[in-house]
N, C-alpha and C. Protein backbone atom coordinates (compact mmCIF):
# COMPACT_ATOMS: atom_id res chain seq x y z
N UNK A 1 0.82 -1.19 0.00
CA UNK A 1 0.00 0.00 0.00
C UNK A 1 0.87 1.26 0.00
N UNK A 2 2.33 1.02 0.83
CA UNK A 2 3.05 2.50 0.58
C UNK A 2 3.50 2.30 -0.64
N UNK A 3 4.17 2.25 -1.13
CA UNK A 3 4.30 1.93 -2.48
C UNK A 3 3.62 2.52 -3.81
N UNK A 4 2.22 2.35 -3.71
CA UNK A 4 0.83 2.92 -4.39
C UNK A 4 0.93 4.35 -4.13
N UNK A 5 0.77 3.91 -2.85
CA UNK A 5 0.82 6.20 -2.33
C UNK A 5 2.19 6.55 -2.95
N UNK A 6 3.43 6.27 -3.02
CA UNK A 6 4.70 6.67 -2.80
C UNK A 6 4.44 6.82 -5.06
N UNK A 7 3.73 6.09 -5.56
CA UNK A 7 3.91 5.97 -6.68
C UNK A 7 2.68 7.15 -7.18
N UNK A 8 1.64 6.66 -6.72
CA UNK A 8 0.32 8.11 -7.09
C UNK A 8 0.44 9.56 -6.63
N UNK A 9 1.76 9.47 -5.31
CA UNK A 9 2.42 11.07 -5.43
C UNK A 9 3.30 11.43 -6.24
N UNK A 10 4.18 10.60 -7.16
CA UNK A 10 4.56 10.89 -8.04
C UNK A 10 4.29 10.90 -9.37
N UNK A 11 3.01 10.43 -9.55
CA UNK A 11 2.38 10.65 -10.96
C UNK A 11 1.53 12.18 -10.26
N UNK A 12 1.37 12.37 -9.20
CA UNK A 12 0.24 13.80 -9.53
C UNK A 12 1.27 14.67 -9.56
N UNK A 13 2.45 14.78 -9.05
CA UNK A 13 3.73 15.90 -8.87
C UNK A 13 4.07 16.02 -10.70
N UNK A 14 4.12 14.76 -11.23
CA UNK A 14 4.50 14.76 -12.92
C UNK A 14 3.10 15.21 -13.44
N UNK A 15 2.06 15.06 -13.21
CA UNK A 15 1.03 15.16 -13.91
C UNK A 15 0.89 16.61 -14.12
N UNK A 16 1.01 17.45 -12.67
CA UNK A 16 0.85 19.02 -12.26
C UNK A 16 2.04 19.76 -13.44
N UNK A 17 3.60 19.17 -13.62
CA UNK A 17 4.25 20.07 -13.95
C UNK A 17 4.04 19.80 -15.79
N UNK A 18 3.22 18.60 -16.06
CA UNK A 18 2.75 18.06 -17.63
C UNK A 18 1.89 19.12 -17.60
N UNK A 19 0.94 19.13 -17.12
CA UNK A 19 -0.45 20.08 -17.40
C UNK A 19 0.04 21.64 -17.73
N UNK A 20 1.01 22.02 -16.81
CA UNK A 20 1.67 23.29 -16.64
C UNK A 20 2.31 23.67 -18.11
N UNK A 21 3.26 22.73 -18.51
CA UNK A 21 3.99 22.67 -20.01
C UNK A 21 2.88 22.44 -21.41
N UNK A 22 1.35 21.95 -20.75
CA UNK A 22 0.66 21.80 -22.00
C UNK A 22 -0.02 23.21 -21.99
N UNK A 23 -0.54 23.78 -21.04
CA UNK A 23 -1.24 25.13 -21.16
C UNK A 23 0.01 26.27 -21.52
N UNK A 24 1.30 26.17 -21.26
CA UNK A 24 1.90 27.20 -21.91
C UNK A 24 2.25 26.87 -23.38
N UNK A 25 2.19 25.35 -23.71
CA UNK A 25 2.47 25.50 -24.90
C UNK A 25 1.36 25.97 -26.17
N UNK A 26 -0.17 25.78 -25.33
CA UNK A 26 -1.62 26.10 -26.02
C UNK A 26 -1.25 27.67 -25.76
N UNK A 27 -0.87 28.82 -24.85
CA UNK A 27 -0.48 29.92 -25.26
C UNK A 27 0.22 30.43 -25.93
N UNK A 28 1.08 29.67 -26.27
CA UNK A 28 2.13 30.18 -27.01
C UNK A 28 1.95 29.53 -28.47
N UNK A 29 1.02 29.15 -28.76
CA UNK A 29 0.64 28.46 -29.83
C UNK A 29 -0.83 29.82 -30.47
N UNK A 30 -1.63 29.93 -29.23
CA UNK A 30 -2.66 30.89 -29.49
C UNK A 30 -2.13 32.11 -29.75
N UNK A 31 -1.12 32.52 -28.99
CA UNK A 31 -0.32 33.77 -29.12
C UNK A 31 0.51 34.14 -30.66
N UNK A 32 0.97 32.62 -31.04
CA UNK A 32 1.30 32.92 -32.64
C UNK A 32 0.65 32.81 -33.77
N UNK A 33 -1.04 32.20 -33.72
CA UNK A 33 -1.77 32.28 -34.25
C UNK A 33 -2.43 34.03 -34.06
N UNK A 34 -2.33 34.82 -32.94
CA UNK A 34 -3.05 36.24 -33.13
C UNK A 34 -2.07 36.95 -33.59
N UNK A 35 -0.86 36.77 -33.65
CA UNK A 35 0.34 37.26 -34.70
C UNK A 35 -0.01 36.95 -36.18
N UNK A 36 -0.01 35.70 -36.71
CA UNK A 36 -0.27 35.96 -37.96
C UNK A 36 -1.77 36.50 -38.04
N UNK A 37 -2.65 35.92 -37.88
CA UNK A 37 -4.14 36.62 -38.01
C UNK A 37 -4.17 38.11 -38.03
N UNK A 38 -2.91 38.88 -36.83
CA UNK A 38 -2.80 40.33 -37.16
C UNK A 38 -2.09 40.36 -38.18
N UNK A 39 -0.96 39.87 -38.72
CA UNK A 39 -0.26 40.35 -39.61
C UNK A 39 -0.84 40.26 -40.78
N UNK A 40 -1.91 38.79 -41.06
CA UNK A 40 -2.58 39.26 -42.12
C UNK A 40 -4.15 40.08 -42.46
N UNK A 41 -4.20 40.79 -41.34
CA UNK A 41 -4.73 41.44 -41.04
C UNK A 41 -4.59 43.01 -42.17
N UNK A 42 -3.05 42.75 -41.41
CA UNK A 42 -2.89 44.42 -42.10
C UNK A 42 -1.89 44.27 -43.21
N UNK A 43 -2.37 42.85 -43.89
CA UNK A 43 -1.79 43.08 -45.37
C UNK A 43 -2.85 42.90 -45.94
N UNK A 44 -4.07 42.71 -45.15
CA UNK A 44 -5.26 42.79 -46.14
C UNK A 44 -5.74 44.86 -46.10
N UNK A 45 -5.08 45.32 -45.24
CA UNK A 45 -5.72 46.33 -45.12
C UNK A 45 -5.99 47.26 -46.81
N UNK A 46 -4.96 47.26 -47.60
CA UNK A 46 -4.62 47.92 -48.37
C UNK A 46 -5.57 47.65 -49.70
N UNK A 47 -6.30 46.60 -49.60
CA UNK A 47 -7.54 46.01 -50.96
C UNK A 47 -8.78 46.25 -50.01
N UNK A 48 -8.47 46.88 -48.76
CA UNK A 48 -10.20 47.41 -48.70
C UNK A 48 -10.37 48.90 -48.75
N UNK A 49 -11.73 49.32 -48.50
CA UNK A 49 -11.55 50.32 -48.37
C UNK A 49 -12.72 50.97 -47.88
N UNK A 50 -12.04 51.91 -47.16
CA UNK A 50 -13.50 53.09 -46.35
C UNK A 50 -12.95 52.83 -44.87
N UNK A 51 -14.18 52.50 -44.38
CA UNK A 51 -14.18 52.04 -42.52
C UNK A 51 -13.75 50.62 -42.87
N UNK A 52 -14.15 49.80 -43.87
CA UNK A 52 -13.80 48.75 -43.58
C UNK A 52 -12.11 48.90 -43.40
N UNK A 53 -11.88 49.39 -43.91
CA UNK A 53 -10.30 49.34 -43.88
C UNK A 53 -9.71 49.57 -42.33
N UNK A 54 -10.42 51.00 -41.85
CA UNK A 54 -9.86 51.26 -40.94
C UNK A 54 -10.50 50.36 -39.34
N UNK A 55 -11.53 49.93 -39.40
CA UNK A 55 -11.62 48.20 -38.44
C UNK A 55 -10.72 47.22 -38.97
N UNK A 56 -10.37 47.03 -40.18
CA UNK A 56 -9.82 45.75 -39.89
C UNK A 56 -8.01 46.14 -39.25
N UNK A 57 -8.02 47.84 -39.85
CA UNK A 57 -6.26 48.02 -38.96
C UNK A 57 -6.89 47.73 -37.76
N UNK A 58 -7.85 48.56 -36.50
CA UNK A 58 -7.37 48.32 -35.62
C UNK A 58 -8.10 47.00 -34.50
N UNK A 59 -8.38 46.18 -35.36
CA UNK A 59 -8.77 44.67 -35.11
C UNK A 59 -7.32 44.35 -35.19
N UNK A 60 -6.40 44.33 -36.17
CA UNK A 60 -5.30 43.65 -36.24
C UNK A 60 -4.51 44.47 -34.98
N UNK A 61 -4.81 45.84 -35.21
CA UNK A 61 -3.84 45.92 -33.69
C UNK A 61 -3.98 45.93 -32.76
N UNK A 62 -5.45 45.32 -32.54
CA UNK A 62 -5.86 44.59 -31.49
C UNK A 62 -5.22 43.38 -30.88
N UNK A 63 -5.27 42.55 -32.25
CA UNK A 63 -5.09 41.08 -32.25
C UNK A 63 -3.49 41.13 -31.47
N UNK A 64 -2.60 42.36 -32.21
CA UNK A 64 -1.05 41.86 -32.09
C UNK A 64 -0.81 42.51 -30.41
N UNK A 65 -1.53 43.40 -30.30
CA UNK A 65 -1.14 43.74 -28.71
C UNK A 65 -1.70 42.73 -27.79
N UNK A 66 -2.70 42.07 -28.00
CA UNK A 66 -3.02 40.90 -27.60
C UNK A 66 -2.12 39.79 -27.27
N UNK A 67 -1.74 39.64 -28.49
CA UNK A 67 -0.09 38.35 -28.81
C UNK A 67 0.80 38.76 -27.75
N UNK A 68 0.96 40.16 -27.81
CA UNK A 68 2.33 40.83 -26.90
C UNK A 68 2.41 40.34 -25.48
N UNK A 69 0.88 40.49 -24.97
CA UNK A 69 0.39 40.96 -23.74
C UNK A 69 0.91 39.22 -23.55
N UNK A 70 -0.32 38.33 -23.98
CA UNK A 70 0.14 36.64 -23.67
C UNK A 70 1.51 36.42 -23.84
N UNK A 71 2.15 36.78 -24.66
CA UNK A 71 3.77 36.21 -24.47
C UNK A 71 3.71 36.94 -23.21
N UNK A 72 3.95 38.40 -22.84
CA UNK A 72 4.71 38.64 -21.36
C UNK A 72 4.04 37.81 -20.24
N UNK A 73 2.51 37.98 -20.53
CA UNK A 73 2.42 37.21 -18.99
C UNK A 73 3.01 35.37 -18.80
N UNK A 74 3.05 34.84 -20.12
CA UNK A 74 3.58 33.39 -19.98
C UNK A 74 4.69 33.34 -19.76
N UNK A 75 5.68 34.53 -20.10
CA UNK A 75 7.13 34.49 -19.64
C UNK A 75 7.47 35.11 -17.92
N UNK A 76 6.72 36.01 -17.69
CA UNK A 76 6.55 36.96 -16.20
C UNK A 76 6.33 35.46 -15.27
N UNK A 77 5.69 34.40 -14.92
CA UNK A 77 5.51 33.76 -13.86
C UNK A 77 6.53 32.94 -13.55
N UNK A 78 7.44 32.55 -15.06
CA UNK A 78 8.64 31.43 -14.30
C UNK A 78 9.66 32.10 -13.28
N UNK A 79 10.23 31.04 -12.54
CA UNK A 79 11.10 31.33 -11.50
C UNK A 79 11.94 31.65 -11.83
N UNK A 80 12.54 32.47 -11.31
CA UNK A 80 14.06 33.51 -11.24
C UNK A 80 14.84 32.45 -10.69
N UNK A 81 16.09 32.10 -11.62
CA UNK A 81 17.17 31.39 -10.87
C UNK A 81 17.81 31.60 -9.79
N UNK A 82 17.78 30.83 -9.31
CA UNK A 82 18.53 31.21 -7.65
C UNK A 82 17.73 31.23 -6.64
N UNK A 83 16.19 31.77 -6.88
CA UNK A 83 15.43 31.47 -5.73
C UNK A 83 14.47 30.86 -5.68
N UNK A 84 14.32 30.25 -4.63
CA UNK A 84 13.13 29.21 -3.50
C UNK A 84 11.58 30.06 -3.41
């Protein structure tokens, strides 16, 4: 029976830091998908025209300050070397 426990605390300790590496990699995956979506955003800007034009610029620079914002906060939470 210790054994079981000694083994199911180490699948939830691996499981916690798996889950951790799959949601940053779904951000950083979503984050380079609102990069291109902005970028082609505002290479479509130039074949429209009127308001449409000027929503789809600032949809796209929506989208890319968006991208910005998710990269910093997915990089801002890891630990600083050296400390506990």
């Amino acid at each position: 029976m210790n054994n079981c426990k000694t083994a199911l605390r180490g699948i939830w300790t691996h499981g916690k830091v798996l889950g951790r590496g799959m949601v940053k990699a779904l951000s950083g995956a979503g984050a380079a998908g609102l990069v291109w979506l902005g970028v082609h955003g505002y290479a479509a800007v130039p074949t429209e025209g009127g308001y449409v034009a000027v929503c789809d610029f600032i949809a796209s620079t929506a989208m890319v300050i968006l991208a910005v914002l998710a990269m910093y906060l997915m990089g801002g939470r890891c630990r600083k070397a050296g400390k506990k």
